[in-house]
N, C-alpha and C. Protein backbone atom coordinates (compact mmCIF):
# COMPACT_ATOMS: atom_id res chain seq x y z
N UNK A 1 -0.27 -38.73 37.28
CA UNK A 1 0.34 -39.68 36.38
C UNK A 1 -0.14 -41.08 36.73
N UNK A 2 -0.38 -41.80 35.75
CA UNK A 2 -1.28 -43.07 35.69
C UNK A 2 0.24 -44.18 36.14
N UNK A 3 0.43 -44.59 37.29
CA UNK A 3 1.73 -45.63 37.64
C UNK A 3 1.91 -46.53 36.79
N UNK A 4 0.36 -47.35 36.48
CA UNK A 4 0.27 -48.69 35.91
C UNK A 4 0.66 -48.49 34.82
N UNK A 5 0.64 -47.00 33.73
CA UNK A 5 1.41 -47.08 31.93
C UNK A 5 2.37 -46.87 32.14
N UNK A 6 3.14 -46.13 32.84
CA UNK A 6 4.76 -45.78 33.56
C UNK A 6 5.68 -47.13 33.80
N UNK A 7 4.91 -48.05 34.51
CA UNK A 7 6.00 -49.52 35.07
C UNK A 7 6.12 -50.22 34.11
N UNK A 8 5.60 -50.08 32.74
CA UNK A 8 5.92 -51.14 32.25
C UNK A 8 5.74 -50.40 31.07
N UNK A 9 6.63 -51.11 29.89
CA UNK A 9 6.51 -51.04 28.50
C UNK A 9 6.43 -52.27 27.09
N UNK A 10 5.98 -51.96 26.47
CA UNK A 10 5.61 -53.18 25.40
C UNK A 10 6.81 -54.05 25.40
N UNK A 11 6.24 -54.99 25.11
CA UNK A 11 7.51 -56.13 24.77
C UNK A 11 8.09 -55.85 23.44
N UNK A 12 7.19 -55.36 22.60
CA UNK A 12 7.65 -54.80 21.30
C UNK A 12 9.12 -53.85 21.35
N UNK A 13 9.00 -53.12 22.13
CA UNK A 13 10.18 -51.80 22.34
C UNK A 13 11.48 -52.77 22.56
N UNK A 14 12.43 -52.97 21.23
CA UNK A 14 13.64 -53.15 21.18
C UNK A 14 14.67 -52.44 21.77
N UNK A 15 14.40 -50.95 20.97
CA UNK A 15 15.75 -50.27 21.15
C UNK A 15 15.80 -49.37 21.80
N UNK A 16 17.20 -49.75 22.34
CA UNK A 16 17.88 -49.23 24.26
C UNK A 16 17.11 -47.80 24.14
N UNK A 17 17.26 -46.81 22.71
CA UNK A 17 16.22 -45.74 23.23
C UNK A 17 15.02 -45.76 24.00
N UNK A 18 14.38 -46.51 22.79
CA UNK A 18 12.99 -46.80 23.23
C UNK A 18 12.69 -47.44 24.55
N UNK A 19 13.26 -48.36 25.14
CA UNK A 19 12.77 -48.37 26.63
C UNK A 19 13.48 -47.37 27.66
N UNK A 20 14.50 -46.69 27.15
CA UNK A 20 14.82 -45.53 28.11
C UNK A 20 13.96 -44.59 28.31
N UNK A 21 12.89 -43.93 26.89
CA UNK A 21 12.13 -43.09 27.07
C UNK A 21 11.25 -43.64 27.48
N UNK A 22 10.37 -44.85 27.56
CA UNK A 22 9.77 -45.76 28.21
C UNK A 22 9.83 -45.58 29.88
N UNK A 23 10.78 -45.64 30.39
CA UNK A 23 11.64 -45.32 31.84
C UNK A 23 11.43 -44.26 32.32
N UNK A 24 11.56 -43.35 31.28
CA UNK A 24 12.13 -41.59 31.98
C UNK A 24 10.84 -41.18 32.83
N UNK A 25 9.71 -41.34 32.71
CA UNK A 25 8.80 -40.77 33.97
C UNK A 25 8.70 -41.96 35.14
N UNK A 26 9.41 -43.04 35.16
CA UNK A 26 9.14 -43.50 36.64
C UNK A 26 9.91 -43.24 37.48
N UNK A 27 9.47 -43.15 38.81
CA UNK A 27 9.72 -42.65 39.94
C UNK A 27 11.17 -43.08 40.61
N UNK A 28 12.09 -42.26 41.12
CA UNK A 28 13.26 -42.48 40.99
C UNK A 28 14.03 -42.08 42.08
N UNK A 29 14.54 -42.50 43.15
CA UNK A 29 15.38 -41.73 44.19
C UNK A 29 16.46 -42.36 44.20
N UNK A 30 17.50 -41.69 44.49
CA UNK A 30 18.75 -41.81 44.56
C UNK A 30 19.50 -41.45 45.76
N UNK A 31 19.95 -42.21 46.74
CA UNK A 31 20.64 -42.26 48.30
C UNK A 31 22.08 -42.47 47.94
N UNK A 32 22.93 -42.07 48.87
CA UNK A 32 24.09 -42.86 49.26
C UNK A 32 23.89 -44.04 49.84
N UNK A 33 24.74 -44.94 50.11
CA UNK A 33 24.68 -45.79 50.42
C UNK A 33 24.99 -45.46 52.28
N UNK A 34 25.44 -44.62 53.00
CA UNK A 34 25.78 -44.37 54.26
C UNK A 34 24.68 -43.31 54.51
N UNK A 35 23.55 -43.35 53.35
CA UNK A 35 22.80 -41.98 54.01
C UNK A 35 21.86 -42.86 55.21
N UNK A 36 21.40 -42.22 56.68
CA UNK A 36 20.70 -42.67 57.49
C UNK A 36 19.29 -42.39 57.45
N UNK A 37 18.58 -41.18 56.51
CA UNK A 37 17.76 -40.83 56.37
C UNK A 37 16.81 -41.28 56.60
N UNK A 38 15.12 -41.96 56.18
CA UNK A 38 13.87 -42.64 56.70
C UNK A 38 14.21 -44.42 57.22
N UNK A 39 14.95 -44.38 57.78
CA UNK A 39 14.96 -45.98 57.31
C UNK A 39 13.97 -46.53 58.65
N UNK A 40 13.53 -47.42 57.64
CA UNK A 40 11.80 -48.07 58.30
C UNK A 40 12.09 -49.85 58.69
N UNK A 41 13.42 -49.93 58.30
CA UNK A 41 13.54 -51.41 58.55
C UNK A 41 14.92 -51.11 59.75
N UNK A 42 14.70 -50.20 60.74
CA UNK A 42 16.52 -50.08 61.51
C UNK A 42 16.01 -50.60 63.03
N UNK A 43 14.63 -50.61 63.08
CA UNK A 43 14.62 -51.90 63.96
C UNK A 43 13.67 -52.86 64.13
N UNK A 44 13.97 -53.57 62.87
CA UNK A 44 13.50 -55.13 62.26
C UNK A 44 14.80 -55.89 62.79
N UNK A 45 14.45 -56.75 63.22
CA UNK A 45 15.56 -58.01 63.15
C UNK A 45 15.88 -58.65 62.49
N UNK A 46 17.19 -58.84 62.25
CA UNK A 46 17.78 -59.68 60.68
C UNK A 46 16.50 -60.50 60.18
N UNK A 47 17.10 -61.52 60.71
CA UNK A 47 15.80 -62.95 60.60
C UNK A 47 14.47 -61.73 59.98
N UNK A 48 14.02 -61.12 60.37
CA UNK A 48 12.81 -60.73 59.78
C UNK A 48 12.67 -60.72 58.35
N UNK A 49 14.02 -59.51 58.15
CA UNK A 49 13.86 -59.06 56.68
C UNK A 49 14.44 -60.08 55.62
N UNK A 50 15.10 -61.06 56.47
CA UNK A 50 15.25 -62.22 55.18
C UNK A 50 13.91 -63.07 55.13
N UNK A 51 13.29 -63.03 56.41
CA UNK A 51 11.86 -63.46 55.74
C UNK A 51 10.91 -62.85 54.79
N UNK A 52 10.99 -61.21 54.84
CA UNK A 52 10.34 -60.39 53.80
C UNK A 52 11.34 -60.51 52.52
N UNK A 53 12.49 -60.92 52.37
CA UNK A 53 13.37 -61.09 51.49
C UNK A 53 12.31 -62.23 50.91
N UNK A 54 12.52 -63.37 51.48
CA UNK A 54 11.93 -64.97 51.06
C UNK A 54 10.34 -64.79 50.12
N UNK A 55 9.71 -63.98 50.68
CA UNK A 55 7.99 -63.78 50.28
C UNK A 55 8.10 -63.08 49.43
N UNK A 56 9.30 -62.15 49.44
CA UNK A 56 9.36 -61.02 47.97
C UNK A 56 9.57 -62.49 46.40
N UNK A 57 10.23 -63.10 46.86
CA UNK A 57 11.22 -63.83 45.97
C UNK A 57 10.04 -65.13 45.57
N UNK A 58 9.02 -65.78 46.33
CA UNK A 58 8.09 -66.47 46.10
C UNK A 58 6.92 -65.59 45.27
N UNK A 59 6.60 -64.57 45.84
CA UNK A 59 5.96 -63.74 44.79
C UNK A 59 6.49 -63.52 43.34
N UNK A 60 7.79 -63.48 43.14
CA UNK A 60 8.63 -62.68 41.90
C UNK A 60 8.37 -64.23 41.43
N UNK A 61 8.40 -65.11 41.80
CA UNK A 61 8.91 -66.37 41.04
C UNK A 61 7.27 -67.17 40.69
N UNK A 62 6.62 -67.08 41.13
CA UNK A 62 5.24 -67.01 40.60
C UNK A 62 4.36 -66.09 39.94
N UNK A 63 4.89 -64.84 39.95
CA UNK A 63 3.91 -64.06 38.82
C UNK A 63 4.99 -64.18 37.57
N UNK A 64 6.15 -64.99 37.79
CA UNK A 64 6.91 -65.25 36.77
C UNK A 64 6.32 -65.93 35.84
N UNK A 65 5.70 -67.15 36.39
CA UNK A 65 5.12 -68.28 36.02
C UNK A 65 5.97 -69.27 36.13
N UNK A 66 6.83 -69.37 36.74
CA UNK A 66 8.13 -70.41 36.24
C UNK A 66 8.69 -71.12 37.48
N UNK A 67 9.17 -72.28 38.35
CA UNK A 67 9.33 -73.06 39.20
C UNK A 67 10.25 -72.27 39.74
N UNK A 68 10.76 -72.46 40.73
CA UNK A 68 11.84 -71.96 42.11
C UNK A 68 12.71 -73.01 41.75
N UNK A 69 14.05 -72.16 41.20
CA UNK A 69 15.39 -73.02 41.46
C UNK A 69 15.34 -74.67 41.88
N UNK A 70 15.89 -75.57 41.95
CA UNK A 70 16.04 -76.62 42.72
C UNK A 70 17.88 -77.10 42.64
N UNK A 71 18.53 -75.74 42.14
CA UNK A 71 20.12 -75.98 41.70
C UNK A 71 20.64 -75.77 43.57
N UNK A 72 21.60 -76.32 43.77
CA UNK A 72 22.77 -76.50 44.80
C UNK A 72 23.70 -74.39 44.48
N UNK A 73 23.14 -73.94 46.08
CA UNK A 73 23.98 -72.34 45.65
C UNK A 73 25.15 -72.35 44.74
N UNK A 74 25.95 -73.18 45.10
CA UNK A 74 26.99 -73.63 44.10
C UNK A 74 27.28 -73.41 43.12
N UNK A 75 25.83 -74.10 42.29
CA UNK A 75 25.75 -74.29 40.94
C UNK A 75 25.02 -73.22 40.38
N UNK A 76 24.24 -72.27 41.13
CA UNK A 76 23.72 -70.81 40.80
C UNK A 76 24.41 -70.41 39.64
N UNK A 77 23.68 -69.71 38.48
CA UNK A 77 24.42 -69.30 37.93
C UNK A 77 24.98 -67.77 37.86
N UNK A 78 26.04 -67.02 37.56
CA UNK A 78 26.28 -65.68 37.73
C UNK A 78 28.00 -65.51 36.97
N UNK A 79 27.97 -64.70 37.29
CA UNK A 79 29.85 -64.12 37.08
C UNK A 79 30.05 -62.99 38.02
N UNK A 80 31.31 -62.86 37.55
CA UNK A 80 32.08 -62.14 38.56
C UNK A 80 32.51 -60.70 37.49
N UNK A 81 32.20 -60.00 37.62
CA UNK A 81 33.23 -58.62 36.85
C UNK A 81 33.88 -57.91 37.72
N UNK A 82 35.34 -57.43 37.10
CA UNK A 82 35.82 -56.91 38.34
C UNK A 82 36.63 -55.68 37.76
N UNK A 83 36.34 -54.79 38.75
CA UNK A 83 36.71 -53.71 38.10
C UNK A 83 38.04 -52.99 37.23
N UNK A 84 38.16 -52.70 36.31
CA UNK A 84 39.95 -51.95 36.15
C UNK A 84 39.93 -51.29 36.81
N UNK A 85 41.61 -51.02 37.06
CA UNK A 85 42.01 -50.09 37.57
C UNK A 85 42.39 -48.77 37.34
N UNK A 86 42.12 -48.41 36.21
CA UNK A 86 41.46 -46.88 35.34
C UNK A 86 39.92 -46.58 35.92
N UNK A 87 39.37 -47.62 36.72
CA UNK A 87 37.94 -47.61 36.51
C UNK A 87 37.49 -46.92 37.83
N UNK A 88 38.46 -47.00 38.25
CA UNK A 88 38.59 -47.08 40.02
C UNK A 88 38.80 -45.23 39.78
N UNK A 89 37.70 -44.74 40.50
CA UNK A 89 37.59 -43.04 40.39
C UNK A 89 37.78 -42.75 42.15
N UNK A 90 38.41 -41.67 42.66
CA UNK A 90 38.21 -40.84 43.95
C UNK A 90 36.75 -40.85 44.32
């Protein structure tokens, strides 16, 4: 399977179908969150991986094309959703 037609789909593709089937052959794993399994970063030191954090995020923000923040964390923008309590499963 060719990766490079898999990661990405037209900008054309509106509808939620269409980029789902778009989706359905890329590569996909699914962990728990407590699973211990390969982990390749368990002895990196903090400080490290927020530096591989930092270079991920200078990369993402230049093949963006578009400047790096200059907002106060503060002023970041986001929300908060919070869950019901119907929502809340065993």
């Amino acid at each position: 399977m060719d990766v490079a037609s898999t990661a990405t789909y037209p900008l054309a593709m509106t509808s939620r179908e269409a980029r789902a089937q778009a989706r359905a052959g890329w590569p996909i794993s699914r962990h728990q969150l407590d699973d211990d399994g390969d982990d390749v970063l368990r002895d990196v030191p903090p400080s490290d991986c927020v530096a591989m954090v930092w270079a991920l995020t200078l990369d993402a923000w230049a093949a963006a094309g578009r400047p790096i923040p200059t907002y106060a964390r503060a002023d970041a923008p986001g929300r908060l959703i919070r869950a019901t309590s119907d929502a809340r499963e065993p």
